[in-house]
PDB file of N, CA and C in Angstrom:
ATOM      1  N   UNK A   1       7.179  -6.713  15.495  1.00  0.00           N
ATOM      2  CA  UNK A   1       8.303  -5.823  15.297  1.00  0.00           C
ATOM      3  C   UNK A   1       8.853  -5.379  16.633  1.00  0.00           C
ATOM      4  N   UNK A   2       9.432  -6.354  17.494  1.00  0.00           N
ATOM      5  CA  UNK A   2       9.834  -6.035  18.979  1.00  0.00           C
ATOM      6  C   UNK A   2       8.833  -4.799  19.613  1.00  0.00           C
ATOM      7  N   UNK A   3       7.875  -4.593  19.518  1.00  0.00           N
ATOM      8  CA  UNK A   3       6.980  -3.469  19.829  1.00  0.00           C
ATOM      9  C   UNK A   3       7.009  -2.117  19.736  1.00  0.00           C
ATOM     10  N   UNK A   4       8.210  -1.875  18.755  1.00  0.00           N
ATOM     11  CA  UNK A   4       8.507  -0.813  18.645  1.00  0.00           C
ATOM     12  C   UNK A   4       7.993   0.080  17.382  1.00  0.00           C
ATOM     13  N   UNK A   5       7.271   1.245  17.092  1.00  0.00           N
ATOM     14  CA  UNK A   5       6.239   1.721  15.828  1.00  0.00           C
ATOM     15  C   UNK A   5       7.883   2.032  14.666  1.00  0.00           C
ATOM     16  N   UNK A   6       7.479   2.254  13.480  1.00  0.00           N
ATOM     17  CA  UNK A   6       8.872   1.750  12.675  1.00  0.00           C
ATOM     18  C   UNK A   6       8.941   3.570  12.760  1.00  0.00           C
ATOM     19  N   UNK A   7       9.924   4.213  12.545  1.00  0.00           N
ATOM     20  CA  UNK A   7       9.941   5.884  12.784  1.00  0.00           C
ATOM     21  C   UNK A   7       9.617   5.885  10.721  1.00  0.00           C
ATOM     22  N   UNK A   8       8.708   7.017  10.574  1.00  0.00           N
ATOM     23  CA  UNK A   8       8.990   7.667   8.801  1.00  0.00           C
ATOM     24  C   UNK A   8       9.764   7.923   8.391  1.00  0.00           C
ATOM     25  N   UNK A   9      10.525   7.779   7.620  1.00  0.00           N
ATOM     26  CA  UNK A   9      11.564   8.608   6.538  1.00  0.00           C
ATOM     27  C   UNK A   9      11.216   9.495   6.096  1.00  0.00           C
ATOM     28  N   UNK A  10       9.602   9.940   5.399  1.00  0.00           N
ATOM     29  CA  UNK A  10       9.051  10.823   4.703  1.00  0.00           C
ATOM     30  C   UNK A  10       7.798  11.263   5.530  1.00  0.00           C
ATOM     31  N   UNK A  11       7.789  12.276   5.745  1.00  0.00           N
ATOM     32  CA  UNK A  11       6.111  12.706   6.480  1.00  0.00           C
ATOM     33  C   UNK A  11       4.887  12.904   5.063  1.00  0.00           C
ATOM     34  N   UNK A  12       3.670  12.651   5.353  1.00  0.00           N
ATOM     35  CA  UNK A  12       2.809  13.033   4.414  1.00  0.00           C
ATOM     36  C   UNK A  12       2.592  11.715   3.853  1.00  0.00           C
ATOM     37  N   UNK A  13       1.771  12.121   2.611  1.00  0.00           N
ATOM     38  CA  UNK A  13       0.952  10.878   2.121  1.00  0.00           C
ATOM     39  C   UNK A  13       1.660   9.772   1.440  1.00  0.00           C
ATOM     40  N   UNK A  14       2.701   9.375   1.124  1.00  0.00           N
ATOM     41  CA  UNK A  14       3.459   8.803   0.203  1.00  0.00           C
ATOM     42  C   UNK A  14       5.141   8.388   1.518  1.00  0.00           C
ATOM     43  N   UNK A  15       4.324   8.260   2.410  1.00  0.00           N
ATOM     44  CA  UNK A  15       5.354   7.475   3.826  1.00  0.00           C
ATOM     45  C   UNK A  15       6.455   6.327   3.701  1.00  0.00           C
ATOM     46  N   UNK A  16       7.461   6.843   4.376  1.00  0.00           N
ATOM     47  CA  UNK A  16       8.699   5.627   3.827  1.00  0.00           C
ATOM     48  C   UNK A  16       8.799   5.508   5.629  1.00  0.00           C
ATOM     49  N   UNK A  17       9.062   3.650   5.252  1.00  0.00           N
ATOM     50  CA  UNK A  17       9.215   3.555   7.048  1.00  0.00           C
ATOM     51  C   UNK A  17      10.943   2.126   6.831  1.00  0.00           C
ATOM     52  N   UNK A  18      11.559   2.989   7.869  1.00  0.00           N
ATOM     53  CA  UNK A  18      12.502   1.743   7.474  1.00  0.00           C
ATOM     54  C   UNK A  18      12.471   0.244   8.169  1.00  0.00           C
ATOM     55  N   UNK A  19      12.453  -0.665   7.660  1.00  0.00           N
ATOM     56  CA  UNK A  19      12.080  -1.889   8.565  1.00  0.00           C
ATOM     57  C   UNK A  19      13.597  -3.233   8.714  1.00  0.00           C
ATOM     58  N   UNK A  20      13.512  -3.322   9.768  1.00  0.00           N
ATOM     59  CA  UNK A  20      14.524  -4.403   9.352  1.00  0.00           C
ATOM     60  C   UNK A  20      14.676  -5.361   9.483  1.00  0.00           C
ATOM     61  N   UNK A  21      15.570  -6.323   8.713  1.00  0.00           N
ATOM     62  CA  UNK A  21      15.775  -7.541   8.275  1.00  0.00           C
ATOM     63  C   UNK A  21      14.896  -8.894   9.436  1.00  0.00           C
ATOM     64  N   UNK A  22      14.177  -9.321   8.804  1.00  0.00           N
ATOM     65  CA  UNK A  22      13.306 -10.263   9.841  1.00  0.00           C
ATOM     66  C   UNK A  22      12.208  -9.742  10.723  1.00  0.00           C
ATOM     67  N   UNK A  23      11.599  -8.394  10.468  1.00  0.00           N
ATOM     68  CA  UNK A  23      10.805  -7.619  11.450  1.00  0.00           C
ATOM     69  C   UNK A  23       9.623  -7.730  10.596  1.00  0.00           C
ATOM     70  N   UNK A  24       8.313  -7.756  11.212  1.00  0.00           N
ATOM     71  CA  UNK A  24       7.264  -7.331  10.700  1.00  0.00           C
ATOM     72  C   UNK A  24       6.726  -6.227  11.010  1.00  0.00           C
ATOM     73  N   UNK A  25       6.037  -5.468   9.765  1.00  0.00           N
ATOM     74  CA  UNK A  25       5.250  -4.336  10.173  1.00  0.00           C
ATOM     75  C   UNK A  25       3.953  -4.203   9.621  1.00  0.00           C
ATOM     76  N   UNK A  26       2.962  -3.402  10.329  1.00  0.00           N
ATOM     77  CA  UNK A  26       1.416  -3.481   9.930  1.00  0.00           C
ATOM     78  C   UNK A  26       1.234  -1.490   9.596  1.00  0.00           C
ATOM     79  N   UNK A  27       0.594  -1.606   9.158  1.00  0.00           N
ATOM     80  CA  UNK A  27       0.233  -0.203   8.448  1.00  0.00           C
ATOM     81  C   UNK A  27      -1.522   0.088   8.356  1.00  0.00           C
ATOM     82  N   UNK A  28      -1.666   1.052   9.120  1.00  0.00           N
ATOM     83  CA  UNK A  28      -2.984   1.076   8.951  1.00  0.00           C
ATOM     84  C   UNK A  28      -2.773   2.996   8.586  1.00  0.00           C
ATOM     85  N   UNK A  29      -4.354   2.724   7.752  1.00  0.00           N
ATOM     86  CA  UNK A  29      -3.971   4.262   7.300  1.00  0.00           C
ATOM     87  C   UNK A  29      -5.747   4.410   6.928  1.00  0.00           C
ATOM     88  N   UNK A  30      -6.284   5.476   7.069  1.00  0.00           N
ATOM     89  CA  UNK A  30      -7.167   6.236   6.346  1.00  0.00           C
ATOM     90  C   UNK A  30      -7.890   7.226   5.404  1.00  0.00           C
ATOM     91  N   UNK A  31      -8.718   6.967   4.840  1.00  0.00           N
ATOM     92  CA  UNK A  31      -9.190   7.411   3.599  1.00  0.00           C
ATOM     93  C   UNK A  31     -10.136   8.385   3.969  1.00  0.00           C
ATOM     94  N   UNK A  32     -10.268   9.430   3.987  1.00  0.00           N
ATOM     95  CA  UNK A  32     -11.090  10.344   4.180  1.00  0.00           C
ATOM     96  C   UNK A  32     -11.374  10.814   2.913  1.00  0.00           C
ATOM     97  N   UNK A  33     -10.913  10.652   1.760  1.00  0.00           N
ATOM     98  CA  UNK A  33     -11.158  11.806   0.451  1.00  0.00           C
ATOM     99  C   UNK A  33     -12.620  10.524  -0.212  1.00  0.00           C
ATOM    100  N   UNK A  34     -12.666  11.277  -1.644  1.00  0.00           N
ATOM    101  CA  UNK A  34     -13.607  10.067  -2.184  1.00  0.00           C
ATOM    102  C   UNK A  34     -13.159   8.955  -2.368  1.00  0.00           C
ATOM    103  N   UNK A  35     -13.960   7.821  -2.645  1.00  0.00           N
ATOM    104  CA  UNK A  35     -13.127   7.131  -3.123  1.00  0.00           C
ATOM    105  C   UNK A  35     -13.287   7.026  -4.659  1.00  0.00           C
ATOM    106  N   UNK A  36     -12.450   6.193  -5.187  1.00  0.00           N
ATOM    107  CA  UNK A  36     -12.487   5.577  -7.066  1.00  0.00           C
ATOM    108  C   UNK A  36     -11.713   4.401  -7.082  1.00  0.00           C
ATOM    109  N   UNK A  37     -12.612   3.277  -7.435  1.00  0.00           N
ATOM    110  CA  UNK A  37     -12.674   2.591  -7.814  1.00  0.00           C
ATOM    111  C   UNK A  37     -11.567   1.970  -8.669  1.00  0.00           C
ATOM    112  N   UNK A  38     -11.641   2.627  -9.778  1.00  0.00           N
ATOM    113  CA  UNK A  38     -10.440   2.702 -10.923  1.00  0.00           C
ATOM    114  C   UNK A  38      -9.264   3.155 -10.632  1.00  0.00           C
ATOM    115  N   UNK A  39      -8.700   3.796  -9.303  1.00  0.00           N
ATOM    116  CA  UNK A  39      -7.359   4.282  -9.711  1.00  0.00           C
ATOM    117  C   UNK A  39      -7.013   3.479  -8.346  1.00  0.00           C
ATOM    118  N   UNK A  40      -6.107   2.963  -8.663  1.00  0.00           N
ATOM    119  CA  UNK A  40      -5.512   1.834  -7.222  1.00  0.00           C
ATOM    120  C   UNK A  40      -4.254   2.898  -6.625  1.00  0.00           C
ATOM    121  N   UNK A  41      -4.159   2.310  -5.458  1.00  0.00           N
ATOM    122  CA  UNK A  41      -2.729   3.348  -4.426  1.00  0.00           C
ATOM    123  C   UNK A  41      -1.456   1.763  -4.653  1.00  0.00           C
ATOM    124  N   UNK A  42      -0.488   2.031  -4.811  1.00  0.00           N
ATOM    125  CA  UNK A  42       0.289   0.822  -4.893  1.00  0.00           C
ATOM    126  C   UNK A  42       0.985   0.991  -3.760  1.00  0.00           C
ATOM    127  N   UNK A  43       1.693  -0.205  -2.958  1.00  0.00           N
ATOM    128  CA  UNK A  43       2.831   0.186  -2.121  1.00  0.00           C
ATOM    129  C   UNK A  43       3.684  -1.119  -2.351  1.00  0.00           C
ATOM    130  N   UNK A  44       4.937  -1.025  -2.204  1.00  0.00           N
ATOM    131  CA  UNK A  44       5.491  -1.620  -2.848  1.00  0.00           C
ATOM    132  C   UNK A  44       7.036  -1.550  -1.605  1.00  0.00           C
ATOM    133  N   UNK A  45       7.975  -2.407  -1.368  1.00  0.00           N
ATOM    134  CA  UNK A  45       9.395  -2.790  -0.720  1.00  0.00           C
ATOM    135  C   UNK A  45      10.261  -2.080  -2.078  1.00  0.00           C
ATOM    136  N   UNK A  46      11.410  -1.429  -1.210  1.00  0.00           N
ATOM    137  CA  UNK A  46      12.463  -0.663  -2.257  1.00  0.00           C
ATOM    138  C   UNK A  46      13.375  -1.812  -2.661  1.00  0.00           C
ATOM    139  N   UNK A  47      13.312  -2.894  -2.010  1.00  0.00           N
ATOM    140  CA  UNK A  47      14.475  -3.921  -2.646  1.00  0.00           C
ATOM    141  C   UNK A  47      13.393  -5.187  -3.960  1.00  0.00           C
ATOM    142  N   UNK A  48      13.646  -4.495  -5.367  1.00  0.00           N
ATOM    143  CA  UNK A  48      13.205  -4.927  -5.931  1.00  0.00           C
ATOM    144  C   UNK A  48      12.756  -6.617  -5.872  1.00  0.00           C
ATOM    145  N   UNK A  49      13.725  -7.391  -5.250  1.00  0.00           N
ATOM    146  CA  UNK A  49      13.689  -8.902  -5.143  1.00  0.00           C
ATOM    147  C   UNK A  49      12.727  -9.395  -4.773  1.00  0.00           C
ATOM    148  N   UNK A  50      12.048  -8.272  -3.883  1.00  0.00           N
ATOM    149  CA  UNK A  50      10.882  -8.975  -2.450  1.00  0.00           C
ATOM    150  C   UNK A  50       9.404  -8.869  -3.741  1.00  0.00           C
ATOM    151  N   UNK A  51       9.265  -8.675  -4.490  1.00  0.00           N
ATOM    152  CA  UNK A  51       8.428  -8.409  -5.530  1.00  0.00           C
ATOM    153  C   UNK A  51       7.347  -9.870  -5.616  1.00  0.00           C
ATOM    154  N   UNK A  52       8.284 -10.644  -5.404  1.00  0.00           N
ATOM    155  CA  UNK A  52       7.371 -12.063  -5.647  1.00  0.00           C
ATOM    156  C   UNK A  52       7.058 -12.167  -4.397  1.00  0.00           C
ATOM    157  N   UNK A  53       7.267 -11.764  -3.297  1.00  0.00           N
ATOM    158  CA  UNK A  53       7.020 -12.439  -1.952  1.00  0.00           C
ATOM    159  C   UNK A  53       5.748 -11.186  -1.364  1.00  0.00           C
ATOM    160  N   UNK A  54       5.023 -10.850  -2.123  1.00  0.00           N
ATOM    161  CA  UNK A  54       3.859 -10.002  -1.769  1.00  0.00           C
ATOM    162  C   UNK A  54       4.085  -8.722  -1.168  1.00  0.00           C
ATOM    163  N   UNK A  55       5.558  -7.975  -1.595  1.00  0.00           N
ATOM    164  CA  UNK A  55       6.033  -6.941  -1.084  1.00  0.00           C
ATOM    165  C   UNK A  55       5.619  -5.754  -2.006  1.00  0.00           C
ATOM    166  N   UNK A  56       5.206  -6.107  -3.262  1.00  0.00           N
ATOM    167  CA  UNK A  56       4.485  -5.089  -4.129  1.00  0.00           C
ATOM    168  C   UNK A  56       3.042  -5.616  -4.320  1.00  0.00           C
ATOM    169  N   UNK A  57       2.417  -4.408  -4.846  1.00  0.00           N
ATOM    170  CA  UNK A  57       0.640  -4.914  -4.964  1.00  0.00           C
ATOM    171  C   UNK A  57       0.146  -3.550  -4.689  1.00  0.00           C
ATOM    172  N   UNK A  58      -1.194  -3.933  -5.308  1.00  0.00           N
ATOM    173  CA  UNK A  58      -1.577  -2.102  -5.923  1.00  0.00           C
ATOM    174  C   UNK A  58      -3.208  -2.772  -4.835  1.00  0.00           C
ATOM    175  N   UNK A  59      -4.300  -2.029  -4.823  1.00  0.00           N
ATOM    176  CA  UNK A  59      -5.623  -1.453  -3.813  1.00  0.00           C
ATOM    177  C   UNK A  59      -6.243  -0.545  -4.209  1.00  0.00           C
ATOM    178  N   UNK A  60      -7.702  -0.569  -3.977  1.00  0.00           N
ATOM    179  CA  UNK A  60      -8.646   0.614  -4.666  1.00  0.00           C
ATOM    180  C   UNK A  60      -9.152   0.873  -3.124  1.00  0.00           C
ATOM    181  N   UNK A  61      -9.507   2.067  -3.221  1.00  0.00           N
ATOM    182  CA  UNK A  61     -10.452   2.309  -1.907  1.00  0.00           C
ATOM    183  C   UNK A  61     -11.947   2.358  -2.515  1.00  0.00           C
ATOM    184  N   UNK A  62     -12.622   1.735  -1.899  1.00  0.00           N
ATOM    185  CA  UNK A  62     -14.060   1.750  -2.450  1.00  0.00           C
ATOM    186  C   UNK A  62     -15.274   2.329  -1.431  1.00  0.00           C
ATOM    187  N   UNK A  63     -16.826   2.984  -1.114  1.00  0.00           N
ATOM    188  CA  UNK A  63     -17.184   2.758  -0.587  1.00  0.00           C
ATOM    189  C   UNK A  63     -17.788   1.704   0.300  1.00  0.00           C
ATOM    190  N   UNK A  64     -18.340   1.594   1.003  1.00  0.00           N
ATOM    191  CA  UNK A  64     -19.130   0.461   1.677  1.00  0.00           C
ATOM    192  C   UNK A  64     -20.342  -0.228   0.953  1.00  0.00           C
ATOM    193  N   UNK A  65     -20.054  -1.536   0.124  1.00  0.00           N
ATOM    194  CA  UNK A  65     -21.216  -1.699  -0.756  1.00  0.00           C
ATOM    195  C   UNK A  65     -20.745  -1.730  -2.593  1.00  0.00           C
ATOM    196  N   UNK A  66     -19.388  -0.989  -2.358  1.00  0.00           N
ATOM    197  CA  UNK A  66     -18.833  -1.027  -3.576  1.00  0.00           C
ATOM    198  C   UNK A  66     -17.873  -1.935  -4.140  1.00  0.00           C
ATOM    199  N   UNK A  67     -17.825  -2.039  -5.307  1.00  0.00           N
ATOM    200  CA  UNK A  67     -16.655  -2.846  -5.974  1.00  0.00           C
ATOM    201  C   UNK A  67     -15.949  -1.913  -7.117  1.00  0.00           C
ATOM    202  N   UNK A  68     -14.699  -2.887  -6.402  1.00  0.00           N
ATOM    203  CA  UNK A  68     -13.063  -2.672  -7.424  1.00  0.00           C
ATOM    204  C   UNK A  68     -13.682  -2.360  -8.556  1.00  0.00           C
ATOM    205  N   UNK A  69     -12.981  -1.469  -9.782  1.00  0.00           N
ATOM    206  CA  UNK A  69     -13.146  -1.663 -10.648  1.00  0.00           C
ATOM    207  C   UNK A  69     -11.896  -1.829 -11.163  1.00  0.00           C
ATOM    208  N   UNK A  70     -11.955  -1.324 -12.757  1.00  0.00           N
ATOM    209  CA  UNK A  70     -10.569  -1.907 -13.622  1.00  0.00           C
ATOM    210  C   UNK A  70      -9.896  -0.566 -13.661  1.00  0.00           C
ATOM    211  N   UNK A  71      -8.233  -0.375 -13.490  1.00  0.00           N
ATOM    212  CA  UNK A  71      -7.741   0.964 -13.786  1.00  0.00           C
ATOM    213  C   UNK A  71      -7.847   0.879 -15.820  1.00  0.00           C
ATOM    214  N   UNK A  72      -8.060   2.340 -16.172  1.00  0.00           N
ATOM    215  CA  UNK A  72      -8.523   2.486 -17.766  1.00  0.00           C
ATOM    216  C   UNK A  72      -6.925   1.700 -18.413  1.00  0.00           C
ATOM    217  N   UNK A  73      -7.490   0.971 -19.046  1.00  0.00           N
ATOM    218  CA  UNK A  73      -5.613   0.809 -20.170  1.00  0.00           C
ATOM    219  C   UNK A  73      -5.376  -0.886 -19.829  1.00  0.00           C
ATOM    220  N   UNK A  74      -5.382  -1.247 -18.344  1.00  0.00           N
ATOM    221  CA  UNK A  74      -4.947  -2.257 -17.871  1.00  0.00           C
ATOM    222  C   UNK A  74      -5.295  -3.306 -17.843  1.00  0.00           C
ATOM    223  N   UNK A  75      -6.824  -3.284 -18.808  1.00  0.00           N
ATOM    224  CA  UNK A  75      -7.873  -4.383 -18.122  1.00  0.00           C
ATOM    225  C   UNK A  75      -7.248  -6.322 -18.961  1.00  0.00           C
ATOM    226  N   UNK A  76      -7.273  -6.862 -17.762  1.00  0.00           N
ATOM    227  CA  UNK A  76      -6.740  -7.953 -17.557  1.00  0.00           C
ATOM    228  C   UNK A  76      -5.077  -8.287 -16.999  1.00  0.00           C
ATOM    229  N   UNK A  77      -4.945  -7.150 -16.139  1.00  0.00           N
ATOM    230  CA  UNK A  77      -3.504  -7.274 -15.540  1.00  0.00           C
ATOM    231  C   UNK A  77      -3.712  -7.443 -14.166  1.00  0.00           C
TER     232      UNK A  77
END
């Protein structure tokens, strides 16, 4: 991303960063609370299209040693 950090739109946990056309960006972030298994964090691109190109997709935080589980309702999605 020409080396430049992308600026927030939104401060706090639920962060909007604007990126543009042909740029890459990396996101690193930490989990300090518990974790669960079952409830995934999604993040997802506002231009619905990018949907197939791995711009949406959901994540569990797990401990060290742990596995994903299923969110309740969803199982086999």
């Amino acid at each position: 991303m020409d080396g430049k950090r992308p600026e927030p739109a939104l401060r706090g946990r639920k962060d909007t960063v604007a990126v543009a056309m042909g740029s890459t960006v990396r996101i690193a972030l930490r989990f300090d609370g518990p974790s669960d298994p079952d409830t995934p964090y999604m993040y997802h691109c506002h231009l619905l299209s990018h949907e197939d190109e791995v711009m949406m997709g959901q994540f569990v935080v797990v401990d060290k040693g742990q596995r994903a589980g299923a969110p309740p309702g969803h199982a086999g999605h």
